[in-house]
PDB file of N, CA and C in Angstrom:
ATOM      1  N   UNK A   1      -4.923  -0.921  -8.366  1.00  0.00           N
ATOM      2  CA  UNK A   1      -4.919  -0.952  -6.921  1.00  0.00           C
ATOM      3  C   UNK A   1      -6.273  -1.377  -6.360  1.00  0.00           C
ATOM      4  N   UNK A   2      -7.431  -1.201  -7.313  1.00  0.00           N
ATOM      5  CA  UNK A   2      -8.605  -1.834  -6.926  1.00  0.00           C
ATOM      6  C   UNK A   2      -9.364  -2.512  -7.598  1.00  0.00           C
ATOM      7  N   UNK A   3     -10.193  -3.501  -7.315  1.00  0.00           N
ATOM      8  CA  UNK A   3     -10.566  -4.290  -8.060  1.00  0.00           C
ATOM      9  C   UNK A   3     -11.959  -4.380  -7.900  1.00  0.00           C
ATOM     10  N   UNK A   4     -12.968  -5.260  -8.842  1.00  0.00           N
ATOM     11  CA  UNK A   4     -14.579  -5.259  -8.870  1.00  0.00           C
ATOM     12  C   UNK A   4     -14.550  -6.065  -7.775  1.00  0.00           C
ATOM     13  N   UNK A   5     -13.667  -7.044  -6.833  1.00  0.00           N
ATOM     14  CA  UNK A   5     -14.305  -7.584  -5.930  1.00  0.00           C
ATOM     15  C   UNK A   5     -13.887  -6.989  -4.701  1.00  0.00           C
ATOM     16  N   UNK A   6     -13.255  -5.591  -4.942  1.00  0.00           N
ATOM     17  CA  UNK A   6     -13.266  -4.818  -3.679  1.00  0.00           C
ATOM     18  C   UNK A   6     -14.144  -3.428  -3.493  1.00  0.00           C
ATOM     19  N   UNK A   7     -15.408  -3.689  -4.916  1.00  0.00           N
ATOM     20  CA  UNK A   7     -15.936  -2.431  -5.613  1.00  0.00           C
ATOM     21  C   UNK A   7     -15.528  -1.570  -5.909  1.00  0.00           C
ATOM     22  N   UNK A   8     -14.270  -1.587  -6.374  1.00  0.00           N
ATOM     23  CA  UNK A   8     -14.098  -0.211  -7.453  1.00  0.00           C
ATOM     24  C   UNK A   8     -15.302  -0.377  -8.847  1.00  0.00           C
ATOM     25  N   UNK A   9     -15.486   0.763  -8.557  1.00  0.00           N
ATOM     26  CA  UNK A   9     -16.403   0.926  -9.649  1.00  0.00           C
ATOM     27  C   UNK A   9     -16.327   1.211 -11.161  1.00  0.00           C
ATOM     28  N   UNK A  10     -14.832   1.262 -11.775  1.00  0.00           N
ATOM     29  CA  UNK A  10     -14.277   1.263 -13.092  1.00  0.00           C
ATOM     30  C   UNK A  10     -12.845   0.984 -12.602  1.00  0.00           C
ATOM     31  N   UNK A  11     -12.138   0.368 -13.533  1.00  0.00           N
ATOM     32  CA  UNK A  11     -11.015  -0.402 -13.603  1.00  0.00           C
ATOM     33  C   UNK A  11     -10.666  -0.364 -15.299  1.00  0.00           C
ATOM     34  N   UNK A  12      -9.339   0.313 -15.386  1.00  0.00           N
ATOM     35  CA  UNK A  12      -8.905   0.283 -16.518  1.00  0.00           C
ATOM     36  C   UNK A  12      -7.641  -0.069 -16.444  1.00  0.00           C
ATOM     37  N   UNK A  13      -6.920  -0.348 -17.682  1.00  0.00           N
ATOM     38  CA  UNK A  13      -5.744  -1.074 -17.739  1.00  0.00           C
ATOM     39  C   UNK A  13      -5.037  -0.709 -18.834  1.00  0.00           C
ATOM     40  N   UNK A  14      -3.581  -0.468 -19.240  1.00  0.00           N
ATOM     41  CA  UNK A  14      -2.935  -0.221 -20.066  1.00  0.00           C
ATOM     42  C   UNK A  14      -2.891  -1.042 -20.612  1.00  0.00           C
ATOM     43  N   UNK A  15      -2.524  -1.343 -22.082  1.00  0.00           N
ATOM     44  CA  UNK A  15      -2.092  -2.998 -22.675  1.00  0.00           C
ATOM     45  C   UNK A  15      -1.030  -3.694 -22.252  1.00  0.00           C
ATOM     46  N   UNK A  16       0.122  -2.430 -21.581  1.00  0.00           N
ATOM     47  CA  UNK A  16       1.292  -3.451 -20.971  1.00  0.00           C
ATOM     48  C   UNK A  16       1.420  -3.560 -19.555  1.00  0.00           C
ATOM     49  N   UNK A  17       0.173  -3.687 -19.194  1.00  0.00           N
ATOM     50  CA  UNK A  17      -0.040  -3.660 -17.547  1.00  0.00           C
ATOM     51  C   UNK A  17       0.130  -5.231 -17.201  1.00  0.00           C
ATOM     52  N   UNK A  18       0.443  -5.174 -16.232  1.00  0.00           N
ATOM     53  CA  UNK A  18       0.536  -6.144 -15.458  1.00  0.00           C
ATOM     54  C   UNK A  18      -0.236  -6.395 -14.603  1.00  0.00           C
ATOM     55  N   UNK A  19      -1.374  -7.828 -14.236  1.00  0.00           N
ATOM     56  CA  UNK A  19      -2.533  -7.789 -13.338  1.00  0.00           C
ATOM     57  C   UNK A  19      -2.256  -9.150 -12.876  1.00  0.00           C
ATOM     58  N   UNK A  20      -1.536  -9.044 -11.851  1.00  0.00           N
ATOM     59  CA  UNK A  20      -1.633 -10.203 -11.169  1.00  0.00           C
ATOM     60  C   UNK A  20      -0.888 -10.238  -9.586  1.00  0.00           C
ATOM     61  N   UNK A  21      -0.880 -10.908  -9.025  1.00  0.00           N
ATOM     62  CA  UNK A  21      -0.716 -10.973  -7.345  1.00  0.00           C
ATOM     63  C   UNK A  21       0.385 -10.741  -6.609  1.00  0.00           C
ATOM     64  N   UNK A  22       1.722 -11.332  -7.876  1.00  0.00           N
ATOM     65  CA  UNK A  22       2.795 -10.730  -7.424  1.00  0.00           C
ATOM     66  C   UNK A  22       3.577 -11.151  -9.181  1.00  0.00           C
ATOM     67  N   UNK A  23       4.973 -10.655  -9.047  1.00  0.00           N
ATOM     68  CA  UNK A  23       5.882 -10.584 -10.192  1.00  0.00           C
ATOM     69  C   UNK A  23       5.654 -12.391 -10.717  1.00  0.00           C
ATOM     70  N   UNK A  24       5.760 -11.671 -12.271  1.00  0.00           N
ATOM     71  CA  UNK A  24       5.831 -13.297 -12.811  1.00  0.00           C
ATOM     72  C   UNK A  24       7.162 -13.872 -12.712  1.00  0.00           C
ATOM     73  N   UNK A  25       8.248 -13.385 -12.478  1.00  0.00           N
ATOM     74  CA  UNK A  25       9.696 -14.199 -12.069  1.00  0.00           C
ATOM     75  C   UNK A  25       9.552 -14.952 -10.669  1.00  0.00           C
ATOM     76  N   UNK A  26       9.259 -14.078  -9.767  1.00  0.00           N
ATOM     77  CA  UNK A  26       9.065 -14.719  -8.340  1.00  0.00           C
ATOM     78  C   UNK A  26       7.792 -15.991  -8.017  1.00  0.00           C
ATOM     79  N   UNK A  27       7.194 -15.358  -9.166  1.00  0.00           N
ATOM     80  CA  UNK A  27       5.516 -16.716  -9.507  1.00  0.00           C
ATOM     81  C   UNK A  27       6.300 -17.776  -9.625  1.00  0.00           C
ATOM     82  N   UNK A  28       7.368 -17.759 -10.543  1.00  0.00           N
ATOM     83  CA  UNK A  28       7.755 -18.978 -11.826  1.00  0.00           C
ATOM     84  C   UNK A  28       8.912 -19.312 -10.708  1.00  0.00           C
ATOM     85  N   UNK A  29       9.556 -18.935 -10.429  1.00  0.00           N
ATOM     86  CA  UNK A  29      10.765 -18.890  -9.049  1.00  0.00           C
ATOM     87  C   UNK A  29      10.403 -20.316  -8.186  1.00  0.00           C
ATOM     88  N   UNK A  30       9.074 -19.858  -7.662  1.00  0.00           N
ATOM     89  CA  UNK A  30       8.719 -20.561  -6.317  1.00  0.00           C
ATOM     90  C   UNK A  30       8.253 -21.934  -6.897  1.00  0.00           C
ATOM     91  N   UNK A  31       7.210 -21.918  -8.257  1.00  0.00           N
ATOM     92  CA  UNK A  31       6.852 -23.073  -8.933  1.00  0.00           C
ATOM     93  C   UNK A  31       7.411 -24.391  -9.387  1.00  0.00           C
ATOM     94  N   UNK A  32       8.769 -23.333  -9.835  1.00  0.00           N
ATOM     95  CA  UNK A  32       9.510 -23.971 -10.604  1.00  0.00           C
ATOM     96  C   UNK A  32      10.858 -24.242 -10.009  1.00  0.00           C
ATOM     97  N   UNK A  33      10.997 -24.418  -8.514  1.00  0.00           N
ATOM     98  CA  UNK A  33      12.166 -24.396  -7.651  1.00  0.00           C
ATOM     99  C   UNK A  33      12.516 -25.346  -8.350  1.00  0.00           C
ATOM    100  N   UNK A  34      14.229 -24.634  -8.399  1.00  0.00           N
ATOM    101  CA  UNK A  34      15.299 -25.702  -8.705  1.00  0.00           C
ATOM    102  C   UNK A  34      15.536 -26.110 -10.049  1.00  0.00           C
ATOM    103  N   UNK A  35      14.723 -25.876 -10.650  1.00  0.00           N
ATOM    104  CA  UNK A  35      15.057 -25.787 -12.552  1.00  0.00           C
ATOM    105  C   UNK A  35      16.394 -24.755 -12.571  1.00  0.00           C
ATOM    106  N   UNK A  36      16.755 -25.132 -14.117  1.00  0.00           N
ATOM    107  CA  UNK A  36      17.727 -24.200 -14.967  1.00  0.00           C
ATOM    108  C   UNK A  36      17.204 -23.070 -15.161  1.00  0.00           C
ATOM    109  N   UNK A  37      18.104 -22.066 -14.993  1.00  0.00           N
ATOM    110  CA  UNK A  37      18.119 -20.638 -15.863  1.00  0.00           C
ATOM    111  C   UNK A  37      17.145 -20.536 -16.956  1.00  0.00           C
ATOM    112  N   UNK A  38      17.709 -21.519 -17.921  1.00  0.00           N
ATOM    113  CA  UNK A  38      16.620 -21.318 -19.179  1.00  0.00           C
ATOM    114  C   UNK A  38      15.242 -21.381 -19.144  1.00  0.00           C
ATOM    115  N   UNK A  39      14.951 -22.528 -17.890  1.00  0.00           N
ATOM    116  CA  UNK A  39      13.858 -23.226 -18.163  1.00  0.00           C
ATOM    117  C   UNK A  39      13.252 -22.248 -17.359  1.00  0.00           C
ATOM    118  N   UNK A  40      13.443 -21.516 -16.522  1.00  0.00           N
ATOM    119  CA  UNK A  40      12.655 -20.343 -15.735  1.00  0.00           C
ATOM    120  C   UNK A  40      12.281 -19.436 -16.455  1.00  0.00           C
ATOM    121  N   UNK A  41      13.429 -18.963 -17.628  1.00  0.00           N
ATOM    122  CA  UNK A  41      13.463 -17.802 -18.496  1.00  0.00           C
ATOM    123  C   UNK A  41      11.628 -18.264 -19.308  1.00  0.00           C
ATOM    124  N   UNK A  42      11.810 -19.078 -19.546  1.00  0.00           N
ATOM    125  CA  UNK A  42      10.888 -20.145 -20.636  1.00  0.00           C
ATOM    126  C   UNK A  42       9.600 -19.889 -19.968  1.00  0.00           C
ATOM    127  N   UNK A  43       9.419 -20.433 -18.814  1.00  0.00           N
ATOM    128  CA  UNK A  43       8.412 -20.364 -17.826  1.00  0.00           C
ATOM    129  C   UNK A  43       7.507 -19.128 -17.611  1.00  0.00           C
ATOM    130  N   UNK A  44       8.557 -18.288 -17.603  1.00  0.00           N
ATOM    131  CA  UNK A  44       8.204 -16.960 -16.981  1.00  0.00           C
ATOM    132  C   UNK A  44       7.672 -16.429 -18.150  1.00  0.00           C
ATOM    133  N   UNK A  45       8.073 -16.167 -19.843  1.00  0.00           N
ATOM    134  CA  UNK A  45       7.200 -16.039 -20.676  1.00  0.00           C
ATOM    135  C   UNK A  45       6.052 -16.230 -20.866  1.00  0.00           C
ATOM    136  N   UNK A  46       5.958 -17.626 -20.502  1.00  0.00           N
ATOM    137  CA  UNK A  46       4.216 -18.390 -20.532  1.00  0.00           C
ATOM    138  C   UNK A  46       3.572 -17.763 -19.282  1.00  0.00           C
ATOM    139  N   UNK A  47       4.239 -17.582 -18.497  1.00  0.00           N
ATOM    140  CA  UNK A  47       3.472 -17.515 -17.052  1.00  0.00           C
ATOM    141  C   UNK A  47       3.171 -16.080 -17.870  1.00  0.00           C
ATOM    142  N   UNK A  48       4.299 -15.120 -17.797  1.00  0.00           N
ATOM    143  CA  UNK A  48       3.159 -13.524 -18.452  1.00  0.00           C
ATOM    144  C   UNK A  48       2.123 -13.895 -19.765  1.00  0.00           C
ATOM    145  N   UNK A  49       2.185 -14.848 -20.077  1.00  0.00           N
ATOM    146  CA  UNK A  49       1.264 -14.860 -20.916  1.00  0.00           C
ATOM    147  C   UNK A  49      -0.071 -15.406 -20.847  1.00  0.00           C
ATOM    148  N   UNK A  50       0.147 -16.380 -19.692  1.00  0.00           N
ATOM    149  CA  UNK A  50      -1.351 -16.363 -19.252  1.00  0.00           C
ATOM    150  C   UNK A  50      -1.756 -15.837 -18.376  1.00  0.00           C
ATOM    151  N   UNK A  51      -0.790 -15.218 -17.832  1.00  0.00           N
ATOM    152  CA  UNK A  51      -1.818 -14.461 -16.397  1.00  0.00           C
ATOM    153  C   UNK A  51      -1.607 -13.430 -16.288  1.00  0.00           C
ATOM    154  N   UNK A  52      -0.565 -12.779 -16.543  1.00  0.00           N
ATOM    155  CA  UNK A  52      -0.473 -11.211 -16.259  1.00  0.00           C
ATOM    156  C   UNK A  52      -0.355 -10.435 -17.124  1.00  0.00           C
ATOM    157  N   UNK A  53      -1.287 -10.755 -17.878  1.00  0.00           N
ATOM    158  CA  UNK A  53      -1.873 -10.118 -19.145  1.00  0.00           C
ATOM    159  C   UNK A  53      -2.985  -9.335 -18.608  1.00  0.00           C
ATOM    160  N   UNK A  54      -3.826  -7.626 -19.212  1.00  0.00           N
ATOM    161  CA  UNK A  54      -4.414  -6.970 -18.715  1.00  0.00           C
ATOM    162  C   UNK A  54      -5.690  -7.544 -20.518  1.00  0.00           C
ATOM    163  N   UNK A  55      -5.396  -8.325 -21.018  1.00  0.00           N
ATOM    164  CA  UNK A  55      -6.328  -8.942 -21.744  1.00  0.00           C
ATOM    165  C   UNK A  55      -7.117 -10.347 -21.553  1.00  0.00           C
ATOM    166  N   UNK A  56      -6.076 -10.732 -20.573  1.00  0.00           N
ATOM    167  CA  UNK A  56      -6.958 -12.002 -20.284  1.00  0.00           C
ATOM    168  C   UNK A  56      -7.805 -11.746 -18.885  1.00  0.00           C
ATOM    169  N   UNK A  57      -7.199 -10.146 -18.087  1.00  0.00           N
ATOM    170  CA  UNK A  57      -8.081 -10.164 -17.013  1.00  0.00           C
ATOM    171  C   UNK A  57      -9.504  -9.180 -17.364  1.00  0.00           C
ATOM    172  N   UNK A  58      -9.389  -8.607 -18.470  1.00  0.00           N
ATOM    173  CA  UNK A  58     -10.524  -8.114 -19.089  1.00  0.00           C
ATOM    174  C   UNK A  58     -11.609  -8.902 -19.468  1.00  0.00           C
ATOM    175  N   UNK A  59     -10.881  -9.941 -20.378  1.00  0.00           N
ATOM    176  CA  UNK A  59     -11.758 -11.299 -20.748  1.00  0.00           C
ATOM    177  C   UNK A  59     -12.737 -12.048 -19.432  1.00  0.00           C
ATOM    178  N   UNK A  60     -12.317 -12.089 -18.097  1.00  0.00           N
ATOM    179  CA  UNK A  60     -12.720 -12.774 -16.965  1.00  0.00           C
ATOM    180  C   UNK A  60     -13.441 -11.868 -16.560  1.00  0.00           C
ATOM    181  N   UNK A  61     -13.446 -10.135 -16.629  1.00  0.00           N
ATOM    182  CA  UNK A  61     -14.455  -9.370 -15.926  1.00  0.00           C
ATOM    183  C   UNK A  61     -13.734  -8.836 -15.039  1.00  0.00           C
ATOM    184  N   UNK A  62     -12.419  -8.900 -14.745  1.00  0.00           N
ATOM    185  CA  UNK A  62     -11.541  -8.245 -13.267  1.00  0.00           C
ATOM    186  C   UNK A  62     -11.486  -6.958 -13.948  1.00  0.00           C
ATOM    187  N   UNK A  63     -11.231  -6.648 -15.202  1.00  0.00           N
ATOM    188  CA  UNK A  63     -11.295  -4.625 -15.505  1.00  0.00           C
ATOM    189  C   UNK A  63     -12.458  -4.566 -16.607  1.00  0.00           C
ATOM    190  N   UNK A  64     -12.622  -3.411 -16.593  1.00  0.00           N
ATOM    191  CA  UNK A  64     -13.765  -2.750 -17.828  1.00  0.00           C
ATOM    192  C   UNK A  64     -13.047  -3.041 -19.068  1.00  0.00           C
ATOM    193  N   UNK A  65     -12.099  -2.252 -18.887  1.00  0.00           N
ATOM    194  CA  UNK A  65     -11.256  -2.283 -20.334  1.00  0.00           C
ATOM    195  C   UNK A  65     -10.276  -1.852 -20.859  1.00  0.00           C
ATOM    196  N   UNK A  66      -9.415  -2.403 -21.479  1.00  0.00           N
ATOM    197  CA  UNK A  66      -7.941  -2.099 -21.910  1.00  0.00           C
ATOM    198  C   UNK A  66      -8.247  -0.857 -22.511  1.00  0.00           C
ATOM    199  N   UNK A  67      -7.106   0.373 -22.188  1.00  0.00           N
ATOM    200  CA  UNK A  67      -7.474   1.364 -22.876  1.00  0.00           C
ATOM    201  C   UNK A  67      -6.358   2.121 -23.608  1.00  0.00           C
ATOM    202  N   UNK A  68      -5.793   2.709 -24.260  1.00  0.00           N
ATOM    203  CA  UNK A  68      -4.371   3.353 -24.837  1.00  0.00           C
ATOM    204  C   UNK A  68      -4.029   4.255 -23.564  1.00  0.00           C
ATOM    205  N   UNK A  69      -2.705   4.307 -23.792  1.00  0.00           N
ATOM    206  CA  UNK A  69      -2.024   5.345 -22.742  1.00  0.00           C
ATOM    207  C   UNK A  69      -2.774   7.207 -22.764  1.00  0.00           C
ATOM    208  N   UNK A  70      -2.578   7.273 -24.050  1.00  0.00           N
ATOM    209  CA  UNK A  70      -3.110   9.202 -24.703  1.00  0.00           C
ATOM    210  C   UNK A  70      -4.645   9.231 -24.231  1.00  0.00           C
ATOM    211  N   UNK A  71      -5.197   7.892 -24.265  1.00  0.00           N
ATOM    212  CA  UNK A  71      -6.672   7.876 -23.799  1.00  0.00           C
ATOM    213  C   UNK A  71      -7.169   8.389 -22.707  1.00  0.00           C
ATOM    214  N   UNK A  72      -6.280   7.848 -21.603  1.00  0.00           N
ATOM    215  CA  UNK A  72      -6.400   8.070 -20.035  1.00  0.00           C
ATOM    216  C   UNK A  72      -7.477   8.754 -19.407  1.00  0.00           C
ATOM    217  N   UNK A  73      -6.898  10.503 -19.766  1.00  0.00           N
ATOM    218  CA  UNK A  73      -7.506  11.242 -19.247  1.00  0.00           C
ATOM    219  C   UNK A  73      -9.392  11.696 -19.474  1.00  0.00           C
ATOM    220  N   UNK A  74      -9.267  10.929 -21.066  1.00  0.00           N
ATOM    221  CA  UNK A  74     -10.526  11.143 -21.308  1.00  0.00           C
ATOM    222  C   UNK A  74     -11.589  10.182 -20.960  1.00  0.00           C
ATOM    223  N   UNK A  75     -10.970   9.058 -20.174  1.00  0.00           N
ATOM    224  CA  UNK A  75     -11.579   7.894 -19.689  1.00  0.00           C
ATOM    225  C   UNK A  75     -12.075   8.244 -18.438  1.00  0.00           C
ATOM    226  N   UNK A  76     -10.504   8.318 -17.703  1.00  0.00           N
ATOM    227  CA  UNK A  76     -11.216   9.080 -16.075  1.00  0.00           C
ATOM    228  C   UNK A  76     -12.579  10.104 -16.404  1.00  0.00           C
ATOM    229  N   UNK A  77     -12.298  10.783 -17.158  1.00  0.00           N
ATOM    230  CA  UNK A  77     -12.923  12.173 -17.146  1.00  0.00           C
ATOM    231  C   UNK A  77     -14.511  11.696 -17.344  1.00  0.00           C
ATOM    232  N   UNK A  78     -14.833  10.705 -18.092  1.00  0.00           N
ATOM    233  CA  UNK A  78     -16.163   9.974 -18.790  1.00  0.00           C
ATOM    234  C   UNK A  78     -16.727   9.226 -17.490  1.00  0.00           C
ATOM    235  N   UNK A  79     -15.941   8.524 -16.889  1.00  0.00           N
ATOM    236  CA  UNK A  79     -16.085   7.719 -15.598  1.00  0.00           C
ATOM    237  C   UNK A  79     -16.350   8.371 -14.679  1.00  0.00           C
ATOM    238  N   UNK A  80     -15.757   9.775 -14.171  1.00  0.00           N
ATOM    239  CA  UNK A  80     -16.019  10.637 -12.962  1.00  0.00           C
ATOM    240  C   UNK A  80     -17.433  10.872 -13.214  1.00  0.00           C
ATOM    241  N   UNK A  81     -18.031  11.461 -14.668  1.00  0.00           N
ATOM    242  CA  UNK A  81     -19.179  11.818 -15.380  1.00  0.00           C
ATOM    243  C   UNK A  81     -20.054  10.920 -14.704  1.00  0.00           C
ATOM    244  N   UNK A  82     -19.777   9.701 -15.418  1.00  0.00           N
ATOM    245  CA  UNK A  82     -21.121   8.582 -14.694  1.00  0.00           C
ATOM    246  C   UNK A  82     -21.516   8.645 -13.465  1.00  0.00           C
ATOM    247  N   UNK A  83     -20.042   8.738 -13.107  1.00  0.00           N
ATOM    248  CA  UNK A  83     -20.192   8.297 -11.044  1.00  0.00           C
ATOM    249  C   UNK A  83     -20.617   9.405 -10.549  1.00  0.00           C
ATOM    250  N   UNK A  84     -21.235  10.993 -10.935  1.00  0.00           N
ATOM    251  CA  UNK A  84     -21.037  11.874 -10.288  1.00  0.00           C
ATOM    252  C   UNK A  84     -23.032  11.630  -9.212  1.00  0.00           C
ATOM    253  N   UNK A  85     -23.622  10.824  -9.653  1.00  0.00           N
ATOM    254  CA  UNK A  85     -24.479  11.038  -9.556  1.00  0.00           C
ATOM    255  C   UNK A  85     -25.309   9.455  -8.923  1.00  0.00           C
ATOM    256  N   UNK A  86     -23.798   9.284  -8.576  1.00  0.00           N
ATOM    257  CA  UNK A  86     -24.119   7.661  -7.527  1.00  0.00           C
ATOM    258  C   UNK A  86     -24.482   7.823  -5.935  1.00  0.00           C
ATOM    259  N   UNK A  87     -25.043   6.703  -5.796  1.00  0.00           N
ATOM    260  CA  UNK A  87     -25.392   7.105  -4.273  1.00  0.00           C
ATOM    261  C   UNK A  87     -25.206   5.569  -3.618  1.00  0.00           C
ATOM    262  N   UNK A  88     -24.018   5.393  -2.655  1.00  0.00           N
ATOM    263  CA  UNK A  88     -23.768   4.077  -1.911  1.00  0.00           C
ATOM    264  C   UNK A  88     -24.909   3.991  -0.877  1.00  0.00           C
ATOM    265  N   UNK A  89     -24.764   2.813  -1.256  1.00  0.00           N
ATOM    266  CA  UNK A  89     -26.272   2.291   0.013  1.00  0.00           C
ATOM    267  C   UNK A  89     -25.222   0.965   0.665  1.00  0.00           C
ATOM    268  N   UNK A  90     -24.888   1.019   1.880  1.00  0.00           N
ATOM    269  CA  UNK A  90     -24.620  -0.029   2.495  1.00  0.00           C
ATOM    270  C   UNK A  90     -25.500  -0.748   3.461  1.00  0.00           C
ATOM    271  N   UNK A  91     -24.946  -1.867   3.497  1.00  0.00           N
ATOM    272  CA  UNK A  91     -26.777  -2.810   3.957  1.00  0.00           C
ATOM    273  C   UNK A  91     -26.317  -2.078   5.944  1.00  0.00           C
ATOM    274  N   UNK A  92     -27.334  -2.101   6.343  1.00  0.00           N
ATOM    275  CA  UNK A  92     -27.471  -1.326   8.093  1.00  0.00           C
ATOM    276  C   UNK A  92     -26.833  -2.184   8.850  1.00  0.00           C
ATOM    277  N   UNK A  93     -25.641  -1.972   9.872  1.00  0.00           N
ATOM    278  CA  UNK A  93     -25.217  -3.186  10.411  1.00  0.00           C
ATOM    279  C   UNK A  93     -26.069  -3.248  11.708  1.00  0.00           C
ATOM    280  N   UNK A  94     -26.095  -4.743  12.335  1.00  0.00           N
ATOM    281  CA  UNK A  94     -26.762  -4.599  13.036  1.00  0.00           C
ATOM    282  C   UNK A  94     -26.053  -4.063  14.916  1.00  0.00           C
ATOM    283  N   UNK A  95     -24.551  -4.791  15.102  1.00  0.00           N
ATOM    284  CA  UNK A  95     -23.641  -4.357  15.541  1.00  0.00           C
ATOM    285  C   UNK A  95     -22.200  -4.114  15.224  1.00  0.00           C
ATOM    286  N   UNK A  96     -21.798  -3.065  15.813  1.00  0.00           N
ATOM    287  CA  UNK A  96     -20.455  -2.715  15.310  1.00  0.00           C
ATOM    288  C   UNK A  96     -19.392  -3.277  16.019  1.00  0.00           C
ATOM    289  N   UNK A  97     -18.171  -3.014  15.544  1.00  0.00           N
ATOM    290  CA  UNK A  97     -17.166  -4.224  15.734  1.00  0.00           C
ATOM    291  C   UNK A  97     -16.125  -3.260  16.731  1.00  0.00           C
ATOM    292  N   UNK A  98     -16.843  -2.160  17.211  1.00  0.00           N
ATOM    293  CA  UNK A  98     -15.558  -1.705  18.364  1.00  0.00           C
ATOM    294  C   UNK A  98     -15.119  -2.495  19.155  1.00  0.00           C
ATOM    295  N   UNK A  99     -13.947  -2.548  19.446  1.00  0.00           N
ATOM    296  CA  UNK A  99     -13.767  -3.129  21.110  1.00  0.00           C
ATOM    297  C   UNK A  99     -13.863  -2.659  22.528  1.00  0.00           C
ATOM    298  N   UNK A 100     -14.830  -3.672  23.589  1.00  0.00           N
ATOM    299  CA  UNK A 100     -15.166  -2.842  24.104  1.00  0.00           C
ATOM    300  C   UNK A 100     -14.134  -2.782  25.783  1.00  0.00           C
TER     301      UNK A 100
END
């Protein structure tokens, strides 16, 4: 639900996660308007295979790291650890965006 370019600050991923913008049928759907059955079926394989893979978005830097399911808790738990002792600095605005 969050990502390094919205600063979450750890990002983990199951191996059979899915990381991408929307479903790979509806990806391959819109791409591939008007093809056969098969050839969508076909499509949509490759399409999960290059993109909505939680290994190829590891590889690019979008998560920390693929982790096992039984792992989970001891990940959060390591991650809360780090973060307990962070301090956000946001840059000073100079005006704010109420309306007036």
């Amino acid at each position: 639900m969050a990502s390094k370019h919205l600063r979450g600050d750890l990002n983990y991923a199951w191996p059979t996660a899915e990381i991408a913008v929307m479903g790979a049928k509806g990806a391959v759907e819109i791409i591939f308007r008007g093809k056969s059955a098969e050839e969508i079926a076909e499509r949509t394989a490759e399409y999960e295979a290059r993109f909505a893979n939680p290994f190829v978005a590891a590889s690019k830097g979008f998560i920390d790291e693929v982790i096992m399911p039984h792992s989970t808790r001891k990940r959060i738990a390591r991650g809360l650890q780090k973060l307990r002792t962070k301090r956000l600095e946001n840059p000073w605005k100079k005006h704010d965006n109420i309306p007036l």
